[in-house]
PDB file of N, CA and C in Angstrom:
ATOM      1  N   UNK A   1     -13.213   1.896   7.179  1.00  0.00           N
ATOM      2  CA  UNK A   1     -13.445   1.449   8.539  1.00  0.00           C
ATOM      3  C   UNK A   1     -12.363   2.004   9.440  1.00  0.00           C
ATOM      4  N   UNK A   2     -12.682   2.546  10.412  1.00  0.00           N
ATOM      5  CA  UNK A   2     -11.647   3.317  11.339  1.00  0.00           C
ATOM      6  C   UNK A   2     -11.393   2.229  12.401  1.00  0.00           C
ATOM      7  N   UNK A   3      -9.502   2.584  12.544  1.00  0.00           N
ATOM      8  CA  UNK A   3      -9.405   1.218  13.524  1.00  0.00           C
ATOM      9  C   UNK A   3      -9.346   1.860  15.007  1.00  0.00           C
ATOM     10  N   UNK A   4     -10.294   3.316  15.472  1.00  0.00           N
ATOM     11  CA  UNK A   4     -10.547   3.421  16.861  1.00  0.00           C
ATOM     12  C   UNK A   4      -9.156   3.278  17.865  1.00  0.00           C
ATOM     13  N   UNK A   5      -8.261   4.177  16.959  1.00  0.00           N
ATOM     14  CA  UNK A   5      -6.538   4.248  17.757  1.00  0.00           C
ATOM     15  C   UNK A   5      -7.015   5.507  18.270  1.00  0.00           C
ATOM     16  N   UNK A   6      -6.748   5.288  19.882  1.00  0.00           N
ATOM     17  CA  UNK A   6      -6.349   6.620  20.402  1.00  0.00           C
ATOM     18  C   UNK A   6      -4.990   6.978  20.277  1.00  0.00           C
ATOM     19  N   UNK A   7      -5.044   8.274  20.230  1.00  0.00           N
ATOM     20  CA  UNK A   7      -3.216   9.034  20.193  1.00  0.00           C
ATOM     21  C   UNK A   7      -1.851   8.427  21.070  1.00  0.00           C
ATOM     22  N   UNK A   8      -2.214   7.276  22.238  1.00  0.00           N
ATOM     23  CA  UNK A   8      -1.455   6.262  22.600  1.00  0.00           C
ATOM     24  C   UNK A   8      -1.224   4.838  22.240  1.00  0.00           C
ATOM     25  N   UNK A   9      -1.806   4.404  21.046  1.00  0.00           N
ATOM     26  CA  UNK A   9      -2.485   3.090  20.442  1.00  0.00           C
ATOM     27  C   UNK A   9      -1.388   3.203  19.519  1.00  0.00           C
ATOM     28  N   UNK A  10      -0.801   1.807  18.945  1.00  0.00           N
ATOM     29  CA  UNK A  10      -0.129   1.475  17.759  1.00  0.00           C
ATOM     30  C   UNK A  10      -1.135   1.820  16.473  1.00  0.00           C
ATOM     31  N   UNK A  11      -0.255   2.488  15.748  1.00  0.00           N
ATOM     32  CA  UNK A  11      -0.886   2.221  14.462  1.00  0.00           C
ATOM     33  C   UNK A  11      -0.754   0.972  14.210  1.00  0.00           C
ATOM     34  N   UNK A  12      -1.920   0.429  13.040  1.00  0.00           N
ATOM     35  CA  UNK A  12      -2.077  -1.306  12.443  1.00  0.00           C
ATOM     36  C   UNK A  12      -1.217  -0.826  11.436  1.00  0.00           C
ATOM     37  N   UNK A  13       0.123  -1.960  11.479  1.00  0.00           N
ATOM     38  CA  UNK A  13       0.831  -1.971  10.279  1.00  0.00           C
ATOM     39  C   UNK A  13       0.713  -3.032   9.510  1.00  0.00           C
ATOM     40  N   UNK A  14      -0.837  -3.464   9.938  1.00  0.00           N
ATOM     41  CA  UNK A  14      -0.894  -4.624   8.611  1.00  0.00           C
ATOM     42  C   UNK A  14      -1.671  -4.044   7.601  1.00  0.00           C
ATOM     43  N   UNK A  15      -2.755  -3.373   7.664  1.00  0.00           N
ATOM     44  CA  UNK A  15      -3.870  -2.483   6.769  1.00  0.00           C
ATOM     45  C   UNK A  15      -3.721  -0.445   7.044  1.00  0.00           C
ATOM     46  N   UNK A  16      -3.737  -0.417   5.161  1.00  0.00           N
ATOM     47  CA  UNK A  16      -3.494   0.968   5.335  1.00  0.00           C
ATOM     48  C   UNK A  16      -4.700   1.653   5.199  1.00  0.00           C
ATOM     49  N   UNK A  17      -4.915   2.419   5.856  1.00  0.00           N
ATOM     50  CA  UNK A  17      -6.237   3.068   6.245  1.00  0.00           C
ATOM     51  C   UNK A  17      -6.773   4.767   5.593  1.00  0.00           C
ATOM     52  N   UNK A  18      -7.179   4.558   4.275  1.00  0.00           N
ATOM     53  CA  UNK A  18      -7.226   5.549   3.694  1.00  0.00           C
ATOM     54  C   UNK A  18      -8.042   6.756   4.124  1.00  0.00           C
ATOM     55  N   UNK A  19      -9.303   6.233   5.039  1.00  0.00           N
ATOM     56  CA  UNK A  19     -10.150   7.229   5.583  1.00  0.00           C
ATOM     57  C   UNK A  19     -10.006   8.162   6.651  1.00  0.00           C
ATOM     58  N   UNK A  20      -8.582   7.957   6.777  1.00  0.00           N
ATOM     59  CA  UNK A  20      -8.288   8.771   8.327  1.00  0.00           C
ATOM     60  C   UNK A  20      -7.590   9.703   8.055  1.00  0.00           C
ATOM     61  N   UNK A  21      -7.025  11.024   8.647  1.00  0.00           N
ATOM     62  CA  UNK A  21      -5.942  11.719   7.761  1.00  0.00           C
ATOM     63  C   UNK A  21      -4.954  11.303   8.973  1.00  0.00           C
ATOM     64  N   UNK A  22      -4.780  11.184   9.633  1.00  0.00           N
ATOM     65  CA  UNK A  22      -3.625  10.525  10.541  1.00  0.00           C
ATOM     66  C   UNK A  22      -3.142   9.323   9.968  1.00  0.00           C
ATOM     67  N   UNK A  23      -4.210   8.586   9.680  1.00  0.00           N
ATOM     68  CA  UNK A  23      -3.375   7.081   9.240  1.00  0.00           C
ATOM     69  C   UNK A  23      -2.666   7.641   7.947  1.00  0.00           C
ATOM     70  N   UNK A  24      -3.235   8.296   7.316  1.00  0.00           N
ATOM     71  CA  UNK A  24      -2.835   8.206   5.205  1.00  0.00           C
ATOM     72  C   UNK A  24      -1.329   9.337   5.550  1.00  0.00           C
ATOM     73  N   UNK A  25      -1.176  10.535   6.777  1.00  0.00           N
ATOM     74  CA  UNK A  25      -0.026  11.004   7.115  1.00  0.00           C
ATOM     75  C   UNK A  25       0.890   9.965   7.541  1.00  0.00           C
ATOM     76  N   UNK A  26       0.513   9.202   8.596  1.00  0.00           N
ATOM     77  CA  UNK A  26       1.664   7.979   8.472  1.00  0.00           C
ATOM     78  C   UNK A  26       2.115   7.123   7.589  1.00  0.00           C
ATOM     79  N   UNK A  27       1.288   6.452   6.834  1.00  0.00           N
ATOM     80  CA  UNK A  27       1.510   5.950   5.419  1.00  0.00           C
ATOM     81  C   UNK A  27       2.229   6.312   4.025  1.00  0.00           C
ATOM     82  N   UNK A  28       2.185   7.625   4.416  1.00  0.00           N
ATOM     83  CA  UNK A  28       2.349   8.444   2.766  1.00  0.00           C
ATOM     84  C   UNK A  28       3.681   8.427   3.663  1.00  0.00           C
ATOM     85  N   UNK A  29       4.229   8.652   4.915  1.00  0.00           N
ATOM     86  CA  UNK A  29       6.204   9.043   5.488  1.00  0.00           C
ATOM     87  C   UNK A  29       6.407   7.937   5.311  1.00  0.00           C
ATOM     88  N   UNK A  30       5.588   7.349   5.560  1.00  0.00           N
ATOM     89  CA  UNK A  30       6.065   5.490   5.692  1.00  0.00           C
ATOM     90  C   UNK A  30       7.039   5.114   4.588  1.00  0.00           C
ATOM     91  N   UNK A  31       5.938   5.502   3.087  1.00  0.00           N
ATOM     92  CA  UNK A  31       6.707   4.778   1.939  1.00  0.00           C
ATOM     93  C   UNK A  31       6.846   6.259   1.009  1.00  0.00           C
ATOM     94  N   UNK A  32       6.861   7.404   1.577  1.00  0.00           N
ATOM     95  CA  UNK A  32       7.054   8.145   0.978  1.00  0.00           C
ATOM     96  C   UNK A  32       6.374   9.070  -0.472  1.00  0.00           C
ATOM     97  N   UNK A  33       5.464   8.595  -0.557  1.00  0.00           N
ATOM     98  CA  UNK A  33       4.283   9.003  -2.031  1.00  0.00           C
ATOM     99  C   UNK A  33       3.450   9.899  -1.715  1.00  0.00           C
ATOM    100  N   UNK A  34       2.357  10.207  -2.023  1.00  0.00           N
ATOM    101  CA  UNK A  34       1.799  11.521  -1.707  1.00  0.00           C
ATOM    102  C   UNK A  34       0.516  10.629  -1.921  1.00  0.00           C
ATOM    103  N   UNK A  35      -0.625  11.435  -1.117  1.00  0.00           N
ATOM    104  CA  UNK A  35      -1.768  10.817  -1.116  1.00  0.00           C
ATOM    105  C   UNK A  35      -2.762  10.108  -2.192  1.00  0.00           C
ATOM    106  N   UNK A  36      -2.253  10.683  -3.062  1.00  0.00           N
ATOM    107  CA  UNK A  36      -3.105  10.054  -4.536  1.00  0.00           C
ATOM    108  C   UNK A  36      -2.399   9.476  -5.199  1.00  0.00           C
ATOM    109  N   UNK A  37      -1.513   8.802  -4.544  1.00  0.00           N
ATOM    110  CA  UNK A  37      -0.450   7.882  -4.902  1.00  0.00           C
ATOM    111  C   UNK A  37      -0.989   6.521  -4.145  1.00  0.00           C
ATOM    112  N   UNK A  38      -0.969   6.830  -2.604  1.00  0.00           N
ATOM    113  CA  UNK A  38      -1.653   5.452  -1.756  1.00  0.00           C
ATOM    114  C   UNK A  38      -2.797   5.486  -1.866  1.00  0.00           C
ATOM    115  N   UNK A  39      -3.506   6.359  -2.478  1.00  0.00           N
ATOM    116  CA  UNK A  39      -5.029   5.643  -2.461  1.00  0.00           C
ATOM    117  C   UNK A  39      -5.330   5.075  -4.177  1.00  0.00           C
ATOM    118  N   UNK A  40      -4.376   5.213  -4.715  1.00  0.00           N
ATOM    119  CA  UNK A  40      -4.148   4.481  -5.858  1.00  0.00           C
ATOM    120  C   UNK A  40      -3.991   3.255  -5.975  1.00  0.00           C
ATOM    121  N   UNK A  41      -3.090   2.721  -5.357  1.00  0.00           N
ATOM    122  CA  UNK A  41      -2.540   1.752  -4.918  1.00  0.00           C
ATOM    123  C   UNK A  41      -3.254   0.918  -4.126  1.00  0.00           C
ATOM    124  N   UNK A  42      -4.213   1.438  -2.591  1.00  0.00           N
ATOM    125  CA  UNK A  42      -4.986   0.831  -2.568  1.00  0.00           C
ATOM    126  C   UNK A  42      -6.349   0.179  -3.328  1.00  0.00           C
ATOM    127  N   UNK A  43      -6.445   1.256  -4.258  1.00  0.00           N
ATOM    128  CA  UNK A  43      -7.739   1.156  -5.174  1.00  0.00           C
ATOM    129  C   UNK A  43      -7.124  -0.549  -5.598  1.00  0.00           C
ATOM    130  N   UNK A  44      -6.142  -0.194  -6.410  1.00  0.00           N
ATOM    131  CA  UNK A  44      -5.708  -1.571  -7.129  1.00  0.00           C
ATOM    132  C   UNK A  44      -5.347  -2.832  -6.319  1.00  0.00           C
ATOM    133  N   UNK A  45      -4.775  -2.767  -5.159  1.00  0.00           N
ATOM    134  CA  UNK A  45      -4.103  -4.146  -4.665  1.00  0.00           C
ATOM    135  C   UNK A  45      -4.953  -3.973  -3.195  1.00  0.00           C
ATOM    136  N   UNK A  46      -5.498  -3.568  -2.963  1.00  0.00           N
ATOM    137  CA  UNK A  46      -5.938  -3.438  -1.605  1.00  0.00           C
ATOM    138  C   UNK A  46      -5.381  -3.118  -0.608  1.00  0.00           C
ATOM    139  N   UNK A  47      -5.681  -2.799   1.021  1.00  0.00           N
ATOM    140  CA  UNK A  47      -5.339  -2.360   2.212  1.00  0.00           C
ATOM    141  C   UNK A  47      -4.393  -3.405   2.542  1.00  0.00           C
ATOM    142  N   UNK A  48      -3.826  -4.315   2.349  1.00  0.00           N
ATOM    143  CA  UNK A  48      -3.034  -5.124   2.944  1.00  0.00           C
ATOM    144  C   UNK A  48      -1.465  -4.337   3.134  1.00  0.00           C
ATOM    145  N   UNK A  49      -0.755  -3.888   3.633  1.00  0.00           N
ATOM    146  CA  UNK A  49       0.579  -3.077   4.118  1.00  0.00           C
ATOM    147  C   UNK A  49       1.370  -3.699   2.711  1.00  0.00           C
ATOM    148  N   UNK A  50       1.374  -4.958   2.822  1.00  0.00           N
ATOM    149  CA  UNK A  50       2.358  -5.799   2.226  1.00  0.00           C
ATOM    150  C   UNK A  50       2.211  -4.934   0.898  1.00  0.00           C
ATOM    151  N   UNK A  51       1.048  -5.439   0.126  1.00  0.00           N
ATOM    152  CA  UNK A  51       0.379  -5.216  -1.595  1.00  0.00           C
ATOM    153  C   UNK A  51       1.233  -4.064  -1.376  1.00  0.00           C
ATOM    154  N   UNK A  52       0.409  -2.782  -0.866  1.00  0.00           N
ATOM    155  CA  UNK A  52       0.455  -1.600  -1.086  1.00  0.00           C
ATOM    156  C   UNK A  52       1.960  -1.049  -0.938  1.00  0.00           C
ATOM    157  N   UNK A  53       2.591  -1.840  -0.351  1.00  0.00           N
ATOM    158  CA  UNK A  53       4.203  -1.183  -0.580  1.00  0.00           C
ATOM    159  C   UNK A  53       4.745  -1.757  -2.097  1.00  0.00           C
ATOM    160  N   UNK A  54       4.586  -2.982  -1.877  1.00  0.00           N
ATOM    161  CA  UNK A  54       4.883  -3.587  -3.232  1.00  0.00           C
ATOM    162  C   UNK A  54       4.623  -2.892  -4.653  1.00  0.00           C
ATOM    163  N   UNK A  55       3.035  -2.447  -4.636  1.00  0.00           N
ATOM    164  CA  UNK A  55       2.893  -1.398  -5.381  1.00  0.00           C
ATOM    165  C   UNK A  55       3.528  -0.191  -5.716  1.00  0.00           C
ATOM    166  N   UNK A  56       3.627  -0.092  -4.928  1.00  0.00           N
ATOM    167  CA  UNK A  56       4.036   1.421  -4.728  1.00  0.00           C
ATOM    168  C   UNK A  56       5.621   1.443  -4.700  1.00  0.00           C
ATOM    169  N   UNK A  57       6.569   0.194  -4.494  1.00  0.00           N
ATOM    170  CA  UNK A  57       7.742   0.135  -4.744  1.00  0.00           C
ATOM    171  C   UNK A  57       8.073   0.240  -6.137  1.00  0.00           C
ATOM    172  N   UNK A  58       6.812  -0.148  -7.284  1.00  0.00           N
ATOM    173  CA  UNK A  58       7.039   0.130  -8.649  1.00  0.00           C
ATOM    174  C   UNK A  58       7.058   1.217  -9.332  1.00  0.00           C
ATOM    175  N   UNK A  59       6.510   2.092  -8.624  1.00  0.00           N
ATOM    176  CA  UNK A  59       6.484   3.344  -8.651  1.00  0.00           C
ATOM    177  C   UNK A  59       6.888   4.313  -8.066  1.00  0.00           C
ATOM    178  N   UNK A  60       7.220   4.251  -7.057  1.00  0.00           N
ATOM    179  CA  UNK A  60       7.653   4.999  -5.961  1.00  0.00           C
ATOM    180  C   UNK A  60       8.939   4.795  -5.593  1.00  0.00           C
ATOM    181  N   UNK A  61      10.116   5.473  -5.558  1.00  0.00           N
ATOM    182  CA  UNK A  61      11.449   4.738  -4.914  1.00  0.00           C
ATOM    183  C   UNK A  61      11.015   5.062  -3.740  1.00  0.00           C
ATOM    184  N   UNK A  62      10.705   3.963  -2.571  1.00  0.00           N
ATOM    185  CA  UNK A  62      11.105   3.999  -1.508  1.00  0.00           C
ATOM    186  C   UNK A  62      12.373   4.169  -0.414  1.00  0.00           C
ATOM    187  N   UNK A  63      11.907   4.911   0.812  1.00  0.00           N
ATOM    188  CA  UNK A  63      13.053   5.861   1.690  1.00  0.00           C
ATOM    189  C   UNK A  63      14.199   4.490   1.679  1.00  0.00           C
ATOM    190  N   UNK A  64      15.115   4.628   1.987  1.00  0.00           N
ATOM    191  CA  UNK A  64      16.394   3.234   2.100  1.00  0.00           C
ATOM    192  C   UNK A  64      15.749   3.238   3.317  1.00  0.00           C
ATOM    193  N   UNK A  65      16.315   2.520   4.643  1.00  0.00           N
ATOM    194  CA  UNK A  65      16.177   2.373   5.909  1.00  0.00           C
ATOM    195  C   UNK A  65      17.418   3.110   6.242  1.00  0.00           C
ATOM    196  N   UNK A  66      17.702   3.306   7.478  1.00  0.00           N
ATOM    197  CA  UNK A  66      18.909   4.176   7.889  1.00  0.00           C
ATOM    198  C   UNK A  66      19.872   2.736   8.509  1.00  0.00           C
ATOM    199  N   UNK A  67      20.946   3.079   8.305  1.00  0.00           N
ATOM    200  CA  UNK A  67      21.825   1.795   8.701  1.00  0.00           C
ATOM    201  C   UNK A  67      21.817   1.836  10.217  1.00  0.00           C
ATOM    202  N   UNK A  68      21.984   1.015  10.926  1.00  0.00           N
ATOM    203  CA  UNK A  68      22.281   1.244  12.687  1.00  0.00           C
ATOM    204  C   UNK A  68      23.624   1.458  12.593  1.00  0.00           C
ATOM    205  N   UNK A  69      23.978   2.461  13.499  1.00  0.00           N
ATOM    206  CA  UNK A  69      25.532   2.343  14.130  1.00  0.00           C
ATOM    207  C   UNK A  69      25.731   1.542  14.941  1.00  0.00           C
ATOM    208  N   UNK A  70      27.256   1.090  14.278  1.00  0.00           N
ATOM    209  CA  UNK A  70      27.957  -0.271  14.768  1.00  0.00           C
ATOM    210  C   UNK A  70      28.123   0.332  16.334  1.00  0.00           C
ATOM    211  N   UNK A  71      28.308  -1.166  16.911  1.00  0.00           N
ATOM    212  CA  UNK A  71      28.322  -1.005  18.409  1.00  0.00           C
ATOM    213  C   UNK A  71      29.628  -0.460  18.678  1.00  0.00           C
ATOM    214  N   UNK A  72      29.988   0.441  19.842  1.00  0.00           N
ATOM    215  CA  UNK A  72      31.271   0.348  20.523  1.00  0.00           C
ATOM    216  C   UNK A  72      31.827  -0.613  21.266  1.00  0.00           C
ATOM    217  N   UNK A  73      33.251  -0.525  21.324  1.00  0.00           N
ATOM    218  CA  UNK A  73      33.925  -1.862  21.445  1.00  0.00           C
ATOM    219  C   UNK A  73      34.172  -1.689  23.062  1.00  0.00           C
TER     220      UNK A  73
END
């Protein structure tokens, strides 16, 4: 099911959207895996963001986050 984002629209970061190649390009940088990795993952735990990282955290080392730089004083 396509969630009808124009190129100014948030991606849905609650459901990952395997049928789009825009969404599955954001998804796959997201957590880093390659496409037959997230549609794996969805096969098994479903579109929910949450599952599918979780999944895929078992398998996948996910990116760290980047630390923020501390404020100036």
């Amino acid at each position: 099911m396509r969630n009808n984002l124009s190129d100014n629209e948030k991606q849905n970061t609650e459901q990952v959207n395997i049928g789009e190649d825009r969404d599955v390009s954001h998804w796959t940088a997201k957590f880093g895996c390659t496409r037959k990795q997230l549609e794996e993952a969805v096969k098994k735990v479903g579109s929910e963001s949450g599952a599918v990282r979780a999944e895929l955290g078992r398998r996948v080392p996910l990116r760290p986050r980047r630390a923020k730089p501390a404020a100036r004083p």
